[in-house]
Protein backbone atom coordinates (compact mmCIF):
# COMPACT_ATOMS: atom_id res chain seq x y z
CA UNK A 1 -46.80 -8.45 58.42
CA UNK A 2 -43.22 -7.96 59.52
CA UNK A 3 -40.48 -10.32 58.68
CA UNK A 4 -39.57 -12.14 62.06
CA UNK A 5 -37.15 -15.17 63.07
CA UNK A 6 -39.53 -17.61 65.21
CA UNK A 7 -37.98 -19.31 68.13
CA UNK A 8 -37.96 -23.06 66.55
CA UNK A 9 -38.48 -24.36 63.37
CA UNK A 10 -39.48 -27.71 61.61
CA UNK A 11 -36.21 -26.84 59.19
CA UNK A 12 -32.67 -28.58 60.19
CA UNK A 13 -30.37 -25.24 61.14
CA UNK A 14 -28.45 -26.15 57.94
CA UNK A 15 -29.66 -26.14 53.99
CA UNK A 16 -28.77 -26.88 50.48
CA UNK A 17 -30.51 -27.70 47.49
CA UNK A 18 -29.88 -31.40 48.53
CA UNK A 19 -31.91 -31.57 50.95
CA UNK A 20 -34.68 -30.52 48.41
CA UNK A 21 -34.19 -34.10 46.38
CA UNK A 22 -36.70 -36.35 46.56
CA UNK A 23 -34.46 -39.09 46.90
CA UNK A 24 -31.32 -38.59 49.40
CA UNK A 25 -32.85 -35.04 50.82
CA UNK A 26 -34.81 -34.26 53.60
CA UNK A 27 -37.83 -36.61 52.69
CA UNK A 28 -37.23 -39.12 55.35
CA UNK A 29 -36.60 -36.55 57.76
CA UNK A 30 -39.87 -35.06 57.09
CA UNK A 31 -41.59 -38.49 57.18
CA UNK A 32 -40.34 -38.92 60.70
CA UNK A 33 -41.45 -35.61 62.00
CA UNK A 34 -45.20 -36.65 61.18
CA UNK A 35 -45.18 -33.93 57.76
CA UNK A 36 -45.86 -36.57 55.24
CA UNK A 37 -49.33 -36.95 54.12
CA UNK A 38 -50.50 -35.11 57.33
CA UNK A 39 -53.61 -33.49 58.94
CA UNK A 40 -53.55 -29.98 57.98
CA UNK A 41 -55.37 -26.73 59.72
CA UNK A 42 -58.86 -26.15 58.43
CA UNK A 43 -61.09 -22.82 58.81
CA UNK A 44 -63.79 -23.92 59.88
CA UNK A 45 -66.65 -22.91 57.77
CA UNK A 46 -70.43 -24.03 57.06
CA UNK A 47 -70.71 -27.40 55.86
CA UNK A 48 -73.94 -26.25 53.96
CA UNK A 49 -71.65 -23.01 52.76
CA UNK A 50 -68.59 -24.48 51.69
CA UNK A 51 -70.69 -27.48 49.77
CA UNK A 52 -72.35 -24.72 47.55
CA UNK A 53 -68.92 -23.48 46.79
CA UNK A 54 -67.68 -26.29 45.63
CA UNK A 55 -70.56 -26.65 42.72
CA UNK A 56 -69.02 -26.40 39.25
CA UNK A 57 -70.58 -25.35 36.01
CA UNK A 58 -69.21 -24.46 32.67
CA UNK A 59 -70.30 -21.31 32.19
CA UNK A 60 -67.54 -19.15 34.33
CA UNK A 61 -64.71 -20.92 32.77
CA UNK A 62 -66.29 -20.61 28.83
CA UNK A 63 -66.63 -17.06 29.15
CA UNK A 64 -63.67 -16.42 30.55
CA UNK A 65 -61.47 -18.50 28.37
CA UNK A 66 -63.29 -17.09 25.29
CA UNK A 67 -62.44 -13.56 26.18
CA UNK A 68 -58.71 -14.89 27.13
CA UNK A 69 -58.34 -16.24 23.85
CA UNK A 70 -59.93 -13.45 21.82
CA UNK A 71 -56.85 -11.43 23.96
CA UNK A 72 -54.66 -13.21 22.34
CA UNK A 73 -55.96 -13.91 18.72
CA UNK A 74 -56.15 -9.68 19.15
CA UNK A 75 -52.69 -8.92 20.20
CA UNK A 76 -51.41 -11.41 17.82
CA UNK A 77 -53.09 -10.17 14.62
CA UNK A 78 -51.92 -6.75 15.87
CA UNK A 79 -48.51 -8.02 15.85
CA UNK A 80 -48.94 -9.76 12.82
CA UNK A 81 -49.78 -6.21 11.10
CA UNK A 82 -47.09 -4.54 12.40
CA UNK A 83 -44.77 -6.68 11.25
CA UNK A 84 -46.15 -6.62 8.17
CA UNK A 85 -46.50 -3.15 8.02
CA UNK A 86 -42.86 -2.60 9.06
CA UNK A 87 -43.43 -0.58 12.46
CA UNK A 88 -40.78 0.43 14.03
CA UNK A 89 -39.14 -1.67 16.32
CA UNK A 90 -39.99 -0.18 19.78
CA UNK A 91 -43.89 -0.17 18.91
CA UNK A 92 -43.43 -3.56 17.34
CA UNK A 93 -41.96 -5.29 20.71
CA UNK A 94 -44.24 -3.74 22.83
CA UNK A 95 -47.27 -5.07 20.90
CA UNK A 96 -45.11 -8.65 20.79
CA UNK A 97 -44.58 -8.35 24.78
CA UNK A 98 -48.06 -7.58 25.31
CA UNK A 99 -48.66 -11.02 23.23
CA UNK A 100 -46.91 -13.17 25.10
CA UNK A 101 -47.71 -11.98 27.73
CA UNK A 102 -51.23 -12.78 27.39
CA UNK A 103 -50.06 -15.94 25.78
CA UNK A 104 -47.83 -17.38 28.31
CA UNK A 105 -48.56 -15.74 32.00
CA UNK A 106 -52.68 -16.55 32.22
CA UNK A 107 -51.97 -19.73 30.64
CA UNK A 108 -50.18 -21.06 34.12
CA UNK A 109 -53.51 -19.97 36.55
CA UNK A 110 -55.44 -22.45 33.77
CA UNK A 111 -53.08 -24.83 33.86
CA UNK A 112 -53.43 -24.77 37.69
CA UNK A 113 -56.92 -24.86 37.79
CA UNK A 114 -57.81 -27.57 35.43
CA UNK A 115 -55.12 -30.25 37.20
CA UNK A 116 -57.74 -29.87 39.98
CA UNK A 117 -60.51 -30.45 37.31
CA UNK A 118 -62.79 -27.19 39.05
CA UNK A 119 -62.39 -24.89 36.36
CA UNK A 120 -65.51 -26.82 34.16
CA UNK A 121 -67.90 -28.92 34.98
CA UNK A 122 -67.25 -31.24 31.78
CA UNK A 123 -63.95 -33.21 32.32
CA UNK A 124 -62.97 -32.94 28.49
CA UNK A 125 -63.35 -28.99 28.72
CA UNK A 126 -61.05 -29.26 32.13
CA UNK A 127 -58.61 -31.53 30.17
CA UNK A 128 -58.35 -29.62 26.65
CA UNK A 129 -57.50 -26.55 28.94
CA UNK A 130 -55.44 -28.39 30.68
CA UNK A 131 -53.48 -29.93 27.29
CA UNK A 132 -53.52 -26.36 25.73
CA UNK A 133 -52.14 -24.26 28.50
CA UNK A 134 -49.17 -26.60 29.36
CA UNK A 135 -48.41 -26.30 25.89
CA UNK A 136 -48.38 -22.74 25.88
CA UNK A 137 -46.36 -22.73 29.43
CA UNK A 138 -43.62 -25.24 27.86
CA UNK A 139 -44.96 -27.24 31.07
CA UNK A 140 -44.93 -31.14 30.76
CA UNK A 141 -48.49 -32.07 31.41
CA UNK A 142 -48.15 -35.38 32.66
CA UNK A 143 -45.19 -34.64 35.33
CA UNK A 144 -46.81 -30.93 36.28
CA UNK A 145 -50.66 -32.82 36.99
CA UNK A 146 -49.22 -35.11 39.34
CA UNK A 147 -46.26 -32.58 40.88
CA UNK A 148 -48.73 -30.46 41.69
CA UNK A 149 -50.55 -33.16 43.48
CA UNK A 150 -47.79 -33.50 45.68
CA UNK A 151 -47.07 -29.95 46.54
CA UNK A 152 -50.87 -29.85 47.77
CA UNK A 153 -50.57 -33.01 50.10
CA UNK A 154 -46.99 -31.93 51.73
CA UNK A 155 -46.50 -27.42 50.67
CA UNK A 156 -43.38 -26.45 51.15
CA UNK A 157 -42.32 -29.70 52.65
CA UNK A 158 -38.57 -30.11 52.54
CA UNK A 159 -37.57 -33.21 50.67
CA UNK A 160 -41.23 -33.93 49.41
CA UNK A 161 -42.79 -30.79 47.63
CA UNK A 162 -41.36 -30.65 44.02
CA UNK A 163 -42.57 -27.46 43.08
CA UNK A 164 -40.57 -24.83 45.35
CA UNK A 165 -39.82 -21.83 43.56
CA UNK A 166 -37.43 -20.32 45.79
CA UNK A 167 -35.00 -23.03 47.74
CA UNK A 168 -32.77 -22.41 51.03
CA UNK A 169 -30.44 -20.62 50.30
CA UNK A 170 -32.48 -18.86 47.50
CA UNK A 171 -30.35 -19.43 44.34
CA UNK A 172 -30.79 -15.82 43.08
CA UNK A 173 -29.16 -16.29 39.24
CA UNK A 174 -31.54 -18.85 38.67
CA UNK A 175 -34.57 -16.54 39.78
CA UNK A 176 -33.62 -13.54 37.64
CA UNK A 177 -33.47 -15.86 35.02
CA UNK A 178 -36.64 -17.42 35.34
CA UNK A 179 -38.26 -13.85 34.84
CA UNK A 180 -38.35 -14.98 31.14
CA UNK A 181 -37.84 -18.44 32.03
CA UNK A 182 -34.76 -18.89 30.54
CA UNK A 183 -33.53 -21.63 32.74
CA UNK A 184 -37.08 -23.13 32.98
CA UNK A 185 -37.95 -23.28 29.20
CA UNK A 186 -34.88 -25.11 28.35
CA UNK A 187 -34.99 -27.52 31.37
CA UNK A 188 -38.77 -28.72 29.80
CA UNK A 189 -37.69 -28.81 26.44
CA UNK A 190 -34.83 -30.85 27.14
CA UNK A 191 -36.79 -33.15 29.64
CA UNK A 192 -39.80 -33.51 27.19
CA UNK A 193 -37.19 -34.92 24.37
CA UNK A 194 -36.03 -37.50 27.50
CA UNK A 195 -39.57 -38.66 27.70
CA UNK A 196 -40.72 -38.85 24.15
CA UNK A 197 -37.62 -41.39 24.22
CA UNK A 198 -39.24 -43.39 27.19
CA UNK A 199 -37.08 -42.41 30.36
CA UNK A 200 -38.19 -40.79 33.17
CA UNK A 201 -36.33 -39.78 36.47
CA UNK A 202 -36.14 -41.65 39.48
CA UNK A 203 -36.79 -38.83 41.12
CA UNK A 204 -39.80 -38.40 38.50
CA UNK A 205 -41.14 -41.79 39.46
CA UNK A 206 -41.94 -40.73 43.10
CA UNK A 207 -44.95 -38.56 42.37
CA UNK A 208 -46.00 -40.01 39.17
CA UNK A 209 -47.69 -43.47 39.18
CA UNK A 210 -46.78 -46.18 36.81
CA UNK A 211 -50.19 -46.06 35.17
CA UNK A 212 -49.34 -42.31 34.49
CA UNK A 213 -46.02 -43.01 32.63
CA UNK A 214 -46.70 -43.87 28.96
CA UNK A 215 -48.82 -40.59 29.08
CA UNK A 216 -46.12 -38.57 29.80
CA UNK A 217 -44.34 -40.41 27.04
CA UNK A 218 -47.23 -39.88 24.64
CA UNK A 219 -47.84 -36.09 24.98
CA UNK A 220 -44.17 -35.47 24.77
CA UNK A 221 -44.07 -37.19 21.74
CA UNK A 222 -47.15 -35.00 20.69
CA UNK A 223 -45.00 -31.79 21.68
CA UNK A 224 -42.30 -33.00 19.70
CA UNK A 225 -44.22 -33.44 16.50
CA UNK A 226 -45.81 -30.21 17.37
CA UNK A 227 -42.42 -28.43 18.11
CA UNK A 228 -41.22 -29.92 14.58
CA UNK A 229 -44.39 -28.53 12.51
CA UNK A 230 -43.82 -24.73 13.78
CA UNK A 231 -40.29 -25.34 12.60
CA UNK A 232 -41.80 -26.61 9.29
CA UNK A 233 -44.19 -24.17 8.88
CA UNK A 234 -41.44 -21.32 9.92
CA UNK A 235 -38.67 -22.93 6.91
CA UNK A 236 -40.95 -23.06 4.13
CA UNK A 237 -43.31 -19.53 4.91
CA UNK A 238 -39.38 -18.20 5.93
CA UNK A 239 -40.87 -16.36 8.11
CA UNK A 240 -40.09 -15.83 12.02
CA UNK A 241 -43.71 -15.61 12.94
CA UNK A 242 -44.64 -19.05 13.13
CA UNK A 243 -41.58 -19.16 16.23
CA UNK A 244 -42.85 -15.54 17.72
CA UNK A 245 -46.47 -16.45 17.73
CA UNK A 246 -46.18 -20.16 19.21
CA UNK A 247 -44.04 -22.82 21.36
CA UNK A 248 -41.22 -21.51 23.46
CA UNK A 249 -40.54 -18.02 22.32
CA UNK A 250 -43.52 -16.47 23.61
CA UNK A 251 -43.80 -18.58 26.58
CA UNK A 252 -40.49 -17.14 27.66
CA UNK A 253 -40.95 -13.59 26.67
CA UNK A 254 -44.30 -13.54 28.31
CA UNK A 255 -43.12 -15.53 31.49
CA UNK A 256 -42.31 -12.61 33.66
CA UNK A 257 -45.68 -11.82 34.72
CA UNK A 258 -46.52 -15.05 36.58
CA UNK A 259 -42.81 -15.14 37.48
CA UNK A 260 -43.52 -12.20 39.36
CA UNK A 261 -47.07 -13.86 40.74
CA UNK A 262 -45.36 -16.98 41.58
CA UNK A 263 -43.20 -15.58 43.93
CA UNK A 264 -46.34 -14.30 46.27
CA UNK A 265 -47.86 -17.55 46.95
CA UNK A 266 -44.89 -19.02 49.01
CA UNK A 267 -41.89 -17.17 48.98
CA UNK A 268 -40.03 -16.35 51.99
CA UNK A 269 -42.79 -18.18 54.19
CA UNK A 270 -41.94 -21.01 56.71
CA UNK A 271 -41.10 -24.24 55.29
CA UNK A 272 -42.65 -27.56 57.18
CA UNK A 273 -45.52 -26.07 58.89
CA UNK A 274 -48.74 -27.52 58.95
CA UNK A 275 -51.10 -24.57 58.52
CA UNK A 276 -51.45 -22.65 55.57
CA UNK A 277 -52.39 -19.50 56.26
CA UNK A 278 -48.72 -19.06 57.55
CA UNK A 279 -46.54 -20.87 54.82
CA UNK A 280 -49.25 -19.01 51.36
CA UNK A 281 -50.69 -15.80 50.80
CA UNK A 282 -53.88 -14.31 50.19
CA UNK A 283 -53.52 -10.90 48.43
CA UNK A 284 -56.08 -8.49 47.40
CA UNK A 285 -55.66 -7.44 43.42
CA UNK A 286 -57.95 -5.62 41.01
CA UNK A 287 -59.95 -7.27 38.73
CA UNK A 288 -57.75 -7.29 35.75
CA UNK A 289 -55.37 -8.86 37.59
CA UNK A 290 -57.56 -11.70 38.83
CA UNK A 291 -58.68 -12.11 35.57
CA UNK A 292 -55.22 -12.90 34.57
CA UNK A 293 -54.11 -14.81 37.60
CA UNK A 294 -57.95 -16.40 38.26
CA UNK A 295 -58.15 -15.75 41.30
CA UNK A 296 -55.18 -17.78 42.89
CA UNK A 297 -54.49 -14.43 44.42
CA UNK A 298 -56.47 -16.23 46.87
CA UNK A 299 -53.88 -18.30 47.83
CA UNK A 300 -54.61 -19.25 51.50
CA UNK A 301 -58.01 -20.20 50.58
CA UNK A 302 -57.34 -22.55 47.82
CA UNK A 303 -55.00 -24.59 49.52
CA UNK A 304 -56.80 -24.95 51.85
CA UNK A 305 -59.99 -26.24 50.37
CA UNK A 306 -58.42 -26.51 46.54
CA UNK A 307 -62.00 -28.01 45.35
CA UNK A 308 -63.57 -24.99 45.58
CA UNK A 309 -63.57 -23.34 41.61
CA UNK A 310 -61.99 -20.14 41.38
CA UNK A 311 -64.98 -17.90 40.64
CA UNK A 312 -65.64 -19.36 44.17
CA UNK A 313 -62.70 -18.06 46.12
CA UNK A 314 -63.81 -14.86 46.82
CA UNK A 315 -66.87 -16.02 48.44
CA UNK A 316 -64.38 -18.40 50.35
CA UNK A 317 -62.21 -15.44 51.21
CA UNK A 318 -65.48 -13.62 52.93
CA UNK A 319 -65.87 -16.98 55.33
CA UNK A 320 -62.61 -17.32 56.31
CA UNK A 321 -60.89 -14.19 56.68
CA UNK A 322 -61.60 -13.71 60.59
CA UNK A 323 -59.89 -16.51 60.76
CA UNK A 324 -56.67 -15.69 58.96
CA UNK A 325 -53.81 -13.24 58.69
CA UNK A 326 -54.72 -10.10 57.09
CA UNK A 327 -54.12 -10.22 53.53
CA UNK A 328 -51.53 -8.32 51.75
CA UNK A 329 -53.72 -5.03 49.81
CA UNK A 330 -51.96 -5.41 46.46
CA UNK A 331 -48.99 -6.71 45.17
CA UNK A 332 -46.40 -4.05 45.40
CA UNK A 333 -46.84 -4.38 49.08
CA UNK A 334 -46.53 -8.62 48.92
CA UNK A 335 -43.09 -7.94 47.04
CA UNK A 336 -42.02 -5.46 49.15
CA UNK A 337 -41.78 -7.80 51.57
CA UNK A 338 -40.90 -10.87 49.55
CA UNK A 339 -37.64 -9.75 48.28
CA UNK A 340 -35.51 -7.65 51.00
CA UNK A 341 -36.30 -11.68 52.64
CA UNK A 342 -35.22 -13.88 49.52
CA UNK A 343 -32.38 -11.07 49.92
CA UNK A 344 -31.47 -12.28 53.69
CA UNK A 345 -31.88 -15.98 53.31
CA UNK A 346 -29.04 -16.02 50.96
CA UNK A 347 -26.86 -15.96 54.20
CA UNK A 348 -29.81 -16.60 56.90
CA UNK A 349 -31.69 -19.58 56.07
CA UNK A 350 -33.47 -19.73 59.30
CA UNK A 351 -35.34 -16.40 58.82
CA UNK A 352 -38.64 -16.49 57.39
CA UNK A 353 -41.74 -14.33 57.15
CA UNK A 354 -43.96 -14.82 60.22
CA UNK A 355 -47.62 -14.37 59.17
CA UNK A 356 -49.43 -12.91 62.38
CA UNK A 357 -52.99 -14.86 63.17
CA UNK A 358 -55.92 -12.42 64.23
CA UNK A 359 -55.91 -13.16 68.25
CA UNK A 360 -59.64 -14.99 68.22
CA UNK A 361 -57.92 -17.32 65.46
């Protein structure tokens, strides 16, 4: 798993966020080069296998979104006390951070799960989800469901995936201040008030189908009416708690844990490859941590076969692995990697992270 410069590369020997447009960037050049809607590796495993896998059921995702929210209806009464109760302010903003925390971080592996509709078997159950955690993310729901669908058809495709976290070179302000998703936060907020108006980008308009558009106009417009209650509520209770408890405060001061678990599913690996066990990560984490993260520490895996629920990666994982790098052991290890690179690409955007294949692969 050492960092190592490979001896071509799909990437043009010069970057800037430009080319990461998807209109004037490196789109067409991608197209040309065959990486557009392409035919990407598969592991090969049992059709019988993989098709039992792929069953979904509601049961998984119902207990596990009960306990998530009975997390956070704990930690918030908690802080509710203490704030009542006047604790001081160290013990106080621990108990908040622990909140949002709980609030905001989980609420993006949810989010991601239920755009691929695995997490239930009932659609509603996958949509509510689906509704709730984007709210609680500050995430457009509309433009994320079918961004998303883009960055699985062409990953870390230069030009065509909209959902890089960390662009050649990396723009390192920006990713500090995402830890609490300070530029993030204010970049939806501002975009959702564009929508409820009725405009969308051009650049918007490229992965989002026209049928799709008055929905993103309509849940904006929900947000906004949502947004303008919590202010309500928050004027006449004057109280701050109706801002600490929901909408953007806590999704920013809770933000730095999947911040942090963001970064390990594609940063620092190859851009325009076709193969992803060499441009995602599969990293082995305890099970409070794929609790939180539900399982898309699994990352290989579920791009590569993203109908497969995520009580079923795993499994997955088991079939696969001889077939794929060795993944990282925990996280401290993925990040010790990930960041001396982010480090060098700010002045060598042709180095990357070479993930070695086992030598049968």
């Amino acid at each position: 798993m050492t960092p190592a410069r490979p001896s071509t590369t799909a990437s043009p020997p010069n970057r800037s966020a430009n080319d990461y447009r998807l209109i004037g960037g490196a789109g067409e050049r991608a197209e040309a080069a065959g990486l557009v809607n392409a035919q990407w590796y598969q592991c090969q495993v049992p059709r019988a296998e993989l098709k039992a896998l792929m069953k979904r059921d509601d049961t998984h995702a119902l207990r596990d979104t009960a306990l998530w929210y009975g997390l956070i209806l704990g930690t918030g009464a908690l802080f509710v006390h203490g704030w009542a109760a006047s604790w001081s302010s160290w013990a106080l903003t621990l108990v908040y951070l622990l909140y949002a925390t709980l609030y905001s971080s989980p609420a993006d592996s949810r989010w991601h799960e239920c755009s691929h509709g695995t997490a239930f078997k009932t659609r509603w159950m996958n949509d509510a989800l689906y509704q709730l955690a984007s709210f609680q993310l500050t995430r457009r729901p509309t433009r994320w469901r079918w961004s998303h669908a883009r960055h699985h058809t062409d990953t870390l495709v230069t030009g065509r995936d909209p959902e890089f976290n960390v662009t050649l070179p990396p723009d390192i302000p920006a990713l500090l201040l995402n830890v609490f998703a300070i530029k993030n936060v204010p970049h939806e907020l501002w975009t959702a008030l564009r929508h409820a108006a009725g405009h969308l980008s051009a650049e918007e308009k490229t992965y989002i189908p026209e049928m799709a558009w008055p929905s993103a106009v309509r849940t904006s417009r929900a947000w906004v009416l949502a947004y303008a209650l919590i202010v309500g509520t928050a004027i006449t209770t004057q109280s701050w708690l109706p801002l600490l408890l929901l909408g953007p405060l806590p999704s920013m001061a809770g933000a730095w844990l999947m911040h942090t678990l963001g970064l390990t599913q594609h940063a620092g690996l190859p851009e325009n490859v076709l193969d992803h066990r060499l441009n995602s990560r599969t990293i082995l984490m305890g099970p409070v941590l794929r609790f939180l993260y539900w399982n898309m520490n699994y990352h290989v895996e579920h791009h590569m076969f993203p109908l497969v629920p995520y009580h079923a990666l795993p499994k997955l994982h088991a079939l696969m692995k001889h077939d794929c790098p060795q993944p990282y052991t925990s996280t401290p290890q993925a990040l010790a990697e990930i960041l001396p690179a982010i480090w060098r690409q700010r002045h060598d955007i042709g180095f990357f992270i070479a993930r070695p294949l086992p030598v049968n692969a």
